[in-house]
PDB file of N, CA and C in Angstrom:
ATOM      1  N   UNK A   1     -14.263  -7.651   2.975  1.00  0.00           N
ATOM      2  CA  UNK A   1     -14.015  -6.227   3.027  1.00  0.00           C
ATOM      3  C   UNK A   1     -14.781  -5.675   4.213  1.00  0.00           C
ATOM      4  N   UNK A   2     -13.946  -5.186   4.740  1.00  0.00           N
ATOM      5  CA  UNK A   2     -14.915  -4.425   6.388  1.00  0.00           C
ATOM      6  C   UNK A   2     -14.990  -3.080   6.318  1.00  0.00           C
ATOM      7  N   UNK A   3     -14.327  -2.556   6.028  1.00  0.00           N
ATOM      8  CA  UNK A   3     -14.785  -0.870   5.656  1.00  0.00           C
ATOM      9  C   UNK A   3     -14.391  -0.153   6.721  1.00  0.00           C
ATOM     10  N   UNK A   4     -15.153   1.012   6.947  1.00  0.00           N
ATOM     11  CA  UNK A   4     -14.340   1.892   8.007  1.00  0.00           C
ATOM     12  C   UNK A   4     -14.744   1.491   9.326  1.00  0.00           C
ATOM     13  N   UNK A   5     -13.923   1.767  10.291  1.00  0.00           N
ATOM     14  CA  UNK A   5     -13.794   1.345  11.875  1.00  0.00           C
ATOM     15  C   UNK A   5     -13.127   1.643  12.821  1.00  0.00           C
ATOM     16  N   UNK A   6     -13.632   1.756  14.236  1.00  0.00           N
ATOM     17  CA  UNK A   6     -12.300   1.746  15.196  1.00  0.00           C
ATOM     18  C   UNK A   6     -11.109   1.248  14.827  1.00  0.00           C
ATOM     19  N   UNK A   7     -10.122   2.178  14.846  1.00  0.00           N
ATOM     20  CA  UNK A   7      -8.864   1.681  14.548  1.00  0.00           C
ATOM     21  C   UNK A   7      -8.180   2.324  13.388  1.00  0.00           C
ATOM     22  N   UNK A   8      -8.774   2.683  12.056  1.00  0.00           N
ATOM     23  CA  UNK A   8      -9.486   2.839  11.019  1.00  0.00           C
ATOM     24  C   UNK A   8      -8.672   4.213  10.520  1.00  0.00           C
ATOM     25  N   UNK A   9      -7.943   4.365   9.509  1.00  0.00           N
ATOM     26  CA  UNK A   9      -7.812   6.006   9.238  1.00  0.00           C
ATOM     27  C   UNK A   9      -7.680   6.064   7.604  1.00  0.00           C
ATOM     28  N   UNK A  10      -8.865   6.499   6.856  1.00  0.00           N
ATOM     29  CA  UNK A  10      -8.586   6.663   5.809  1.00  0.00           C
ATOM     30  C   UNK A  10      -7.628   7.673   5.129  1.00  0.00           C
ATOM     31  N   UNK A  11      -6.510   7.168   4.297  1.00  0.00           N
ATOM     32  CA  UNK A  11      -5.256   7.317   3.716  1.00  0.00           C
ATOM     33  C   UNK A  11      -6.194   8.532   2.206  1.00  0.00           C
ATOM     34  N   UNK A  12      -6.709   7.981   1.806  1.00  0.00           N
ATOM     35  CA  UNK A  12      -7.040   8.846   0.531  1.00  0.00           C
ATOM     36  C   UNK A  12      -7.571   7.319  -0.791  1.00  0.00           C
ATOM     37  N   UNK A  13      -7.994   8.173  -1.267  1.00  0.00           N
ATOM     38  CA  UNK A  13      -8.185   7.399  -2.774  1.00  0.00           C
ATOM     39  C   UNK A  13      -6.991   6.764  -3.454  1.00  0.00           C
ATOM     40  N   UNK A  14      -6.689   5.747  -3.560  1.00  0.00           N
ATOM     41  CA  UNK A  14      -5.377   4.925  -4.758  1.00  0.00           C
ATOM     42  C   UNK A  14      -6.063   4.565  -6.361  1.00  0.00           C
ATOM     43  N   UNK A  15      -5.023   5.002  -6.929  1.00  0.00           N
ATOM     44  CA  UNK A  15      -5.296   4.596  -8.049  1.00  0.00           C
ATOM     45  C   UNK A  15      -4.806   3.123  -8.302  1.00  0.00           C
ATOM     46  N   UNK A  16      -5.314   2.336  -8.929  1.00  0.00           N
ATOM     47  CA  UNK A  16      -4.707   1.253  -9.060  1.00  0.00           C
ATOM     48  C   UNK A  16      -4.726   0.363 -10.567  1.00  0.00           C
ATOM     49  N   UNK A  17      -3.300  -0.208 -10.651  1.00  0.00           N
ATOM     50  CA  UNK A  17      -3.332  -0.432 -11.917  1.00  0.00           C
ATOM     51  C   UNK A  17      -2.665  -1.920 -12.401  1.00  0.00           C
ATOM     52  N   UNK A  18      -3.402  -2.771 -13.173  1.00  0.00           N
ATOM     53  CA  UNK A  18      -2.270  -3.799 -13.648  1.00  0.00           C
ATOM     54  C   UNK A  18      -1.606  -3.616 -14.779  1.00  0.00           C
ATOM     55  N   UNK A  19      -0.174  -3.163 -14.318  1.00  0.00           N
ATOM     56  CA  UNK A  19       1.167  -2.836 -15.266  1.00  0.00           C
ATOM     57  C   UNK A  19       1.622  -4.211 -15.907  1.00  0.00           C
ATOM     58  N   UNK A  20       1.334  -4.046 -17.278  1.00  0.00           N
ATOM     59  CA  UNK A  20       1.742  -4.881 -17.817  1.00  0.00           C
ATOM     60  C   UNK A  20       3.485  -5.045 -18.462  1.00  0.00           C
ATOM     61  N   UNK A  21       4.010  -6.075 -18.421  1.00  0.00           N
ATOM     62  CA  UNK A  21       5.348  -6.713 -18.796  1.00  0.00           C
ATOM     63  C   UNK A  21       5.729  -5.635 -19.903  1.00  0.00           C
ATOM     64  N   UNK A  22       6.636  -5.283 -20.504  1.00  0.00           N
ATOM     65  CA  UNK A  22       7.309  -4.586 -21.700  1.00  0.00           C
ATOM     66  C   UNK A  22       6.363  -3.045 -22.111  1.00  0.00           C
ATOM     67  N   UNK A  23       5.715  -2.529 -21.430  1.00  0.00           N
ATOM     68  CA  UNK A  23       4.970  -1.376 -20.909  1.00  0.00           C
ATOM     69  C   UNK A  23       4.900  -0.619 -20.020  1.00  0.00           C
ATOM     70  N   UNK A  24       5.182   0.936 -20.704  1.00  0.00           N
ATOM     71  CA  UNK A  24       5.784   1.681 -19.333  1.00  0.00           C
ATOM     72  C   UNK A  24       6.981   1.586 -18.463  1.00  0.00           C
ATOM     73  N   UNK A  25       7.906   0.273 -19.150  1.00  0.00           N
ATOM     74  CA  UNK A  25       8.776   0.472 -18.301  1.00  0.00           C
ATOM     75  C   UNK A  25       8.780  -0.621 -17.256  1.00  0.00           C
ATOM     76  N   UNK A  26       7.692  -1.800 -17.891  1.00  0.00           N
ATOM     77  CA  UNK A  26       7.746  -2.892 -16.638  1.00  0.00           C
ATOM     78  C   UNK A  26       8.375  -3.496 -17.139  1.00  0.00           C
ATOM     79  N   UNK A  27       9.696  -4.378 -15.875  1.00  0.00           N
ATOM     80  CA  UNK A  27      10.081  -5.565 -16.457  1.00  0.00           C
ATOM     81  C   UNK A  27       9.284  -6.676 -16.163  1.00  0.00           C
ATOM     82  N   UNK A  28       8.356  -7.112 -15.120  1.00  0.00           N
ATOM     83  CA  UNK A  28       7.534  -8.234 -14.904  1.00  0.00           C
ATOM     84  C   UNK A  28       5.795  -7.413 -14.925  1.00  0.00           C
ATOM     85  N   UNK A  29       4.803  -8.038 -15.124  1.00  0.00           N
ATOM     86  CA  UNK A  29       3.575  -7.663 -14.952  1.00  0.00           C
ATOM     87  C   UNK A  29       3.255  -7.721 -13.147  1.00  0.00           C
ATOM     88  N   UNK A  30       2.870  -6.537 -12.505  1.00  0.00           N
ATOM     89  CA  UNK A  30       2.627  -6.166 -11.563  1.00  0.00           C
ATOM     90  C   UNK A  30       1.449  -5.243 -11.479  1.00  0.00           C
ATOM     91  N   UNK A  31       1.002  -5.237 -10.353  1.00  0.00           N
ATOM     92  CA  UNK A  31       0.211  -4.086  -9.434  1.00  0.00           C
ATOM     93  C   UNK A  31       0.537  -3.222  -9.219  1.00  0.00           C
ATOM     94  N   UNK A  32       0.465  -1.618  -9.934  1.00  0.00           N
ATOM     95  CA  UNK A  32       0.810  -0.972  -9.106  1.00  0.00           C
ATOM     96  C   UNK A  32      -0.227  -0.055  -8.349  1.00  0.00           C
ATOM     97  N   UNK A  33      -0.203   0.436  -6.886  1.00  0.00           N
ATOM     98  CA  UNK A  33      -0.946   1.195  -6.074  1.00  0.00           C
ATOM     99  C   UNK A  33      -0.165   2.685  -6.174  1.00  0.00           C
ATOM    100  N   UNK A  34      -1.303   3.580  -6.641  1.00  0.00           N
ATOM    101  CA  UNK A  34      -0.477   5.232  -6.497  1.00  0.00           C
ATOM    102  C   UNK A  34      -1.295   5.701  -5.577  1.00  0.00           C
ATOM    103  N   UNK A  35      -0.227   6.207  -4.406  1.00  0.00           N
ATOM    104  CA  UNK A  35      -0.949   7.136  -3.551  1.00  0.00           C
ATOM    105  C   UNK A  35      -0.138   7.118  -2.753  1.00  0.00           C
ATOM    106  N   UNK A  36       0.083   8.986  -2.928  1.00  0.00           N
ATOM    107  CA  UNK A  36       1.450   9.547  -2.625  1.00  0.00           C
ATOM    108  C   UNK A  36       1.262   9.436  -0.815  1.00  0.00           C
ATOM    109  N   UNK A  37       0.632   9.276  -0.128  1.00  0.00           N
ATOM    110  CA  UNK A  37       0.282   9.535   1.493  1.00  0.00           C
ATOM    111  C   UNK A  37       0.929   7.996   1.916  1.00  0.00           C
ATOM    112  N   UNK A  38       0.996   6.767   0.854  1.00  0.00           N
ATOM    113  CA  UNK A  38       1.370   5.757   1.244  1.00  0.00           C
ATOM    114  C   UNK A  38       3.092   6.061   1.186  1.00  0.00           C
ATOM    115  N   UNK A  39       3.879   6.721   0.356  1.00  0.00           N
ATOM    116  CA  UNK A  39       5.266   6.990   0.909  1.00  0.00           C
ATOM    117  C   UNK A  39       5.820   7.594   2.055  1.00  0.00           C
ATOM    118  N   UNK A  40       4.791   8.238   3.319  1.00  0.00           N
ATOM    119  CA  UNK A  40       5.057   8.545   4.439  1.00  0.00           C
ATOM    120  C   UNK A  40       4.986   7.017   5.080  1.00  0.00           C
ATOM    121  N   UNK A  41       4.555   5.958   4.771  1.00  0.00           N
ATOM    122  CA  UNK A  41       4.787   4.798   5.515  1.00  0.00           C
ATOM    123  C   UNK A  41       5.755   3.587   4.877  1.00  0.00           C
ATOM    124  N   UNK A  42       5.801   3.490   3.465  1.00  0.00           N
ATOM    125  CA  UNK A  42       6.637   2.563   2.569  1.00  0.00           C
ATOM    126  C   UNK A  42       7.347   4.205   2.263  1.00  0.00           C
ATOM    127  N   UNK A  43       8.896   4.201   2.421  1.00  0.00           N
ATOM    128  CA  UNK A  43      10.002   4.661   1.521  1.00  0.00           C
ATOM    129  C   UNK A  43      10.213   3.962   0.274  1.00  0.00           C
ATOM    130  N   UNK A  44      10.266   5.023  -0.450  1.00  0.00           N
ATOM    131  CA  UNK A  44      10.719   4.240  -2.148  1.00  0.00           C
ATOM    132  C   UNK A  44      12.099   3.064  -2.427  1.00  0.00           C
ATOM    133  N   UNK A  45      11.784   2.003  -2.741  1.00  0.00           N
ATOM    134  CA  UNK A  45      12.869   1.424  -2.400  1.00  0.00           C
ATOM    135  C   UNK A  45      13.032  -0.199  -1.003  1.00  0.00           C
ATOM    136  N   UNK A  46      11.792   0.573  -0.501  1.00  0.00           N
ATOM    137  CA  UNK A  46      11.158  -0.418   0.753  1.00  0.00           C
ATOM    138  C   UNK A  46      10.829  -1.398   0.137  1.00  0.00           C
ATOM    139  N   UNK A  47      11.341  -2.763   0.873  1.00  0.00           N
ATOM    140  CA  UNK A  47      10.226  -3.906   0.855  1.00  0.00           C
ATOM    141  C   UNK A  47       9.145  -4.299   1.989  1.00  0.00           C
ATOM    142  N   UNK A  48       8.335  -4.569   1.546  1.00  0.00           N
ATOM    143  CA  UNK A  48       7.224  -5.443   2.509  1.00  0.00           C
ATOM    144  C   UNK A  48       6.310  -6.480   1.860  1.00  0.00           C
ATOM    145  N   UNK A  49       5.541  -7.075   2.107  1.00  0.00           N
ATOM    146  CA  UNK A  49       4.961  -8.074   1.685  1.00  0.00           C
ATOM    147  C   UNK A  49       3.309  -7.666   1.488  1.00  0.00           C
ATOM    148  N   UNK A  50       2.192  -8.693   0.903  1.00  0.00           N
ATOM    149  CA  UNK A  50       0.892  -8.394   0.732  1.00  0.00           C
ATOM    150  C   UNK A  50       0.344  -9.814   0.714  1.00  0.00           C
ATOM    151  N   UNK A  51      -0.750  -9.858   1.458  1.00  0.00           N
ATOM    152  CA  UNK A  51      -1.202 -10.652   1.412  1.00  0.00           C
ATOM    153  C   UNK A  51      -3.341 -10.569   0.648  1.00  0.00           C
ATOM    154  N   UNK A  52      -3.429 -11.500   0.725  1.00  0.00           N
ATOM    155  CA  UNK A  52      -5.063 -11.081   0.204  1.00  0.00           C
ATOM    156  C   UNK A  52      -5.673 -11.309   1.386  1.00  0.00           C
ATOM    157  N   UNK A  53      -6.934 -10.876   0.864  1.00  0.00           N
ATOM    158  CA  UNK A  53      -8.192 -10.730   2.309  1.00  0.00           C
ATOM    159  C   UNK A  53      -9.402 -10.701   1.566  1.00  0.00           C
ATOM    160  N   UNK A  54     -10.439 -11.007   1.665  1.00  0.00           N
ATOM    161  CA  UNK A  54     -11.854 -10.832   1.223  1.00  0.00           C
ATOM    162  C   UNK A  54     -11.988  -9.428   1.045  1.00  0.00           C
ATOM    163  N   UNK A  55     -12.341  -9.499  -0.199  1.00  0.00           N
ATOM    164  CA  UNK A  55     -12.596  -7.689  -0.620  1.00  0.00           C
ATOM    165  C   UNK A  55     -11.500  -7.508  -1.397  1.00  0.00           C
ATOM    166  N   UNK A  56     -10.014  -7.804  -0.980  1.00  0.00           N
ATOM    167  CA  UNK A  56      -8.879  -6.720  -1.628  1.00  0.00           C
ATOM    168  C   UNK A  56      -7.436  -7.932  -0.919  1.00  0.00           C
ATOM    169  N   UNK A  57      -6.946  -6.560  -0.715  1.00  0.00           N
ATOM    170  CA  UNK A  57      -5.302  -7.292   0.192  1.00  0.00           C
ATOM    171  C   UNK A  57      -5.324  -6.475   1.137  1.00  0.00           C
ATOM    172  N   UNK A  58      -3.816  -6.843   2.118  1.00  0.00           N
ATOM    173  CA  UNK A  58      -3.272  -5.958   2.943  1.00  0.00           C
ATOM    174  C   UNK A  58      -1.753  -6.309   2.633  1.00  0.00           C
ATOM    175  N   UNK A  59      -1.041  -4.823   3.040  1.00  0.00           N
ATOM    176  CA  UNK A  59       0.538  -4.842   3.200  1.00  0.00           C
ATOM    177  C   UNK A  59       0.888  -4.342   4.475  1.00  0.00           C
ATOM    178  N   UNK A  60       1.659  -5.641   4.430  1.00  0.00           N
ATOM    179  CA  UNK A  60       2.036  -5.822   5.990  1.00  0.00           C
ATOM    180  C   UNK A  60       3.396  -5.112   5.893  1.00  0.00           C
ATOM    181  N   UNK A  61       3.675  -4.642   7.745  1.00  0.00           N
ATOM    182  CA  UNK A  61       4.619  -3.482   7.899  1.00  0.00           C
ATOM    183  C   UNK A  61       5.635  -4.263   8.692  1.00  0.00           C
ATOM    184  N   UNK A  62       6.927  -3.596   8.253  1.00  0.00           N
ATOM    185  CA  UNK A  62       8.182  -3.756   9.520  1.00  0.00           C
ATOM    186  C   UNK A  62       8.215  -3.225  10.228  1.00  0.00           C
ATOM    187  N   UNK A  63       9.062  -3.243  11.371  1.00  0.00           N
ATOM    188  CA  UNK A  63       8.802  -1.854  12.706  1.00  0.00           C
ATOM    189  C   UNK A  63       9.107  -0.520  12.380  1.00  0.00           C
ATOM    190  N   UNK A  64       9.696  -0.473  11.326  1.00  0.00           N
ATOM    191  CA  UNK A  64      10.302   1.212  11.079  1.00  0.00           C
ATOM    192  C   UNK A  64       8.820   1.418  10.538  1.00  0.00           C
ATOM    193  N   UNK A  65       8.284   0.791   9.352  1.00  0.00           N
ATOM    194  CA  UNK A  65       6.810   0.947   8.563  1.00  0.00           C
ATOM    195  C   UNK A  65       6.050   1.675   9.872  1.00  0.00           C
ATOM    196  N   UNK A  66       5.728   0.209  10.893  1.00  0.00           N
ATOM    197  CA  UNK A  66       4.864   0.325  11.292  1.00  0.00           C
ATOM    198  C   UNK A  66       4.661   1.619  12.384  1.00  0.00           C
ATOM    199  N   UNK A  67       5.849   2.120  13.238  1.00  0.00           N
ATOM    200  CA  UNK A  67       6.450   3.668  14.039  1.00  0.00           C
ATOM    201  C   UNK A  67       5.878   4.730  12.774  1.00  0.00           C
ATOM    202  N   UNK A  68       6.008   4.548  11.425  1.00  0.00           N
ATOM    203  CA  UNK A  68       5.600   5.877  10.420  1.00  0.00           C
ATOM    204  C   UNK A  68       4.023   5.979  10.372  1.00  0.00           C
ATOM    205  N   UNK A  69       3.616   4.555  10.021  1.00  0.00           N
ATOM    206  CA  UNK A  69       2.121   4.420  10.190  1.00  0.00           C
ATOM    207  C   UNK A  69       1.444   4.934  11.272  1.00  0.00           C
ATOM    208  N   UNK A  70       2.032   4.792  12.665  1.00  0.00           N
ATOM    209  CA  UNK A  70       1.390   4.664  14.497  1.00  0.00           C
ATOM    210  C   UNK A  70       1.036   6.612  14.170  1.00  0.00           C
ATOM    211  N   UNK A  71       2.683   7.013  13.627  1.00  0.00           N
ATOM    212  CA  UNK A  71       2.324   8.774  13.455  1.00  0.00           C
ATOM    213  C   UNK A  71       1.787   9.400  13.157  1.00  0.00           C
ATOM    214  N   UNK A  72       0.820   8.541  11.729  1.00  0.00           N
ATOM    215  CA  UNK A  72      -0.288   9.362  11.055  1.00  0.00           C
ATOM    216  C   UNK A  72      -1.811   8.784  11.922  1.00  0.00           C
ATOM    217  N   UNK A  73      -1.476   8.126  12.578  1.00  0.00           N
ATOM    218  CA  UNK A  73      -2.933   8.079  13.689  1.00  0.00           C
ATOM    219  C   UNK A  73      -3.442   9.384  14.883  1.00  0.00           C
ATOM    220  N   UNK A  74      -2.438   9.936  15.290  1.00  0.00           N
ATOM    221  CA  UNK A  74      -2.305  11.055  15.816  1.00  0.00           C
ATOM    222  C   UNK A  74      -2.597  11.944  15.626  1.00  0.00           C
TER     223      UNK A  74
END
């Protein structure tokens, strides 16, 4: 986990949750991340991928992702 840095733009606080199978409405047990500032970069409906990292994960972007992301650096 590296924390804040050049480069660096904190998004906000996520809530985060493991959704379990036949609860709420899950059909498989998943992760979910809430935090509404992340739908200016994932559209509902988007795929992308995640990988892990020491500390946590990251979700990696496509070029449309990544043009929405570049905007909120600005």
């Amino acid at each position: 986990m590296s924390g804040p840095g050049p480069g660096k733009k904190l998004l906000g606080k996520a809530n985060v949750y493991i959704h379990e199978k036949g609860k709420s409405g899950a059909s498989v047990t998943h992760i979910d991340i809430e935090l509404p500032e992340l739908n200016d970069i994932l559209k509902p409906g988007e795929a992308s991928f995640v990988g892990a990292k020491e500390g946590g994960v990251f979700i990696g972007l496509k070029k449309e992702m990544i043009k929405r992301a570049e905007k909120k650096l600005d």
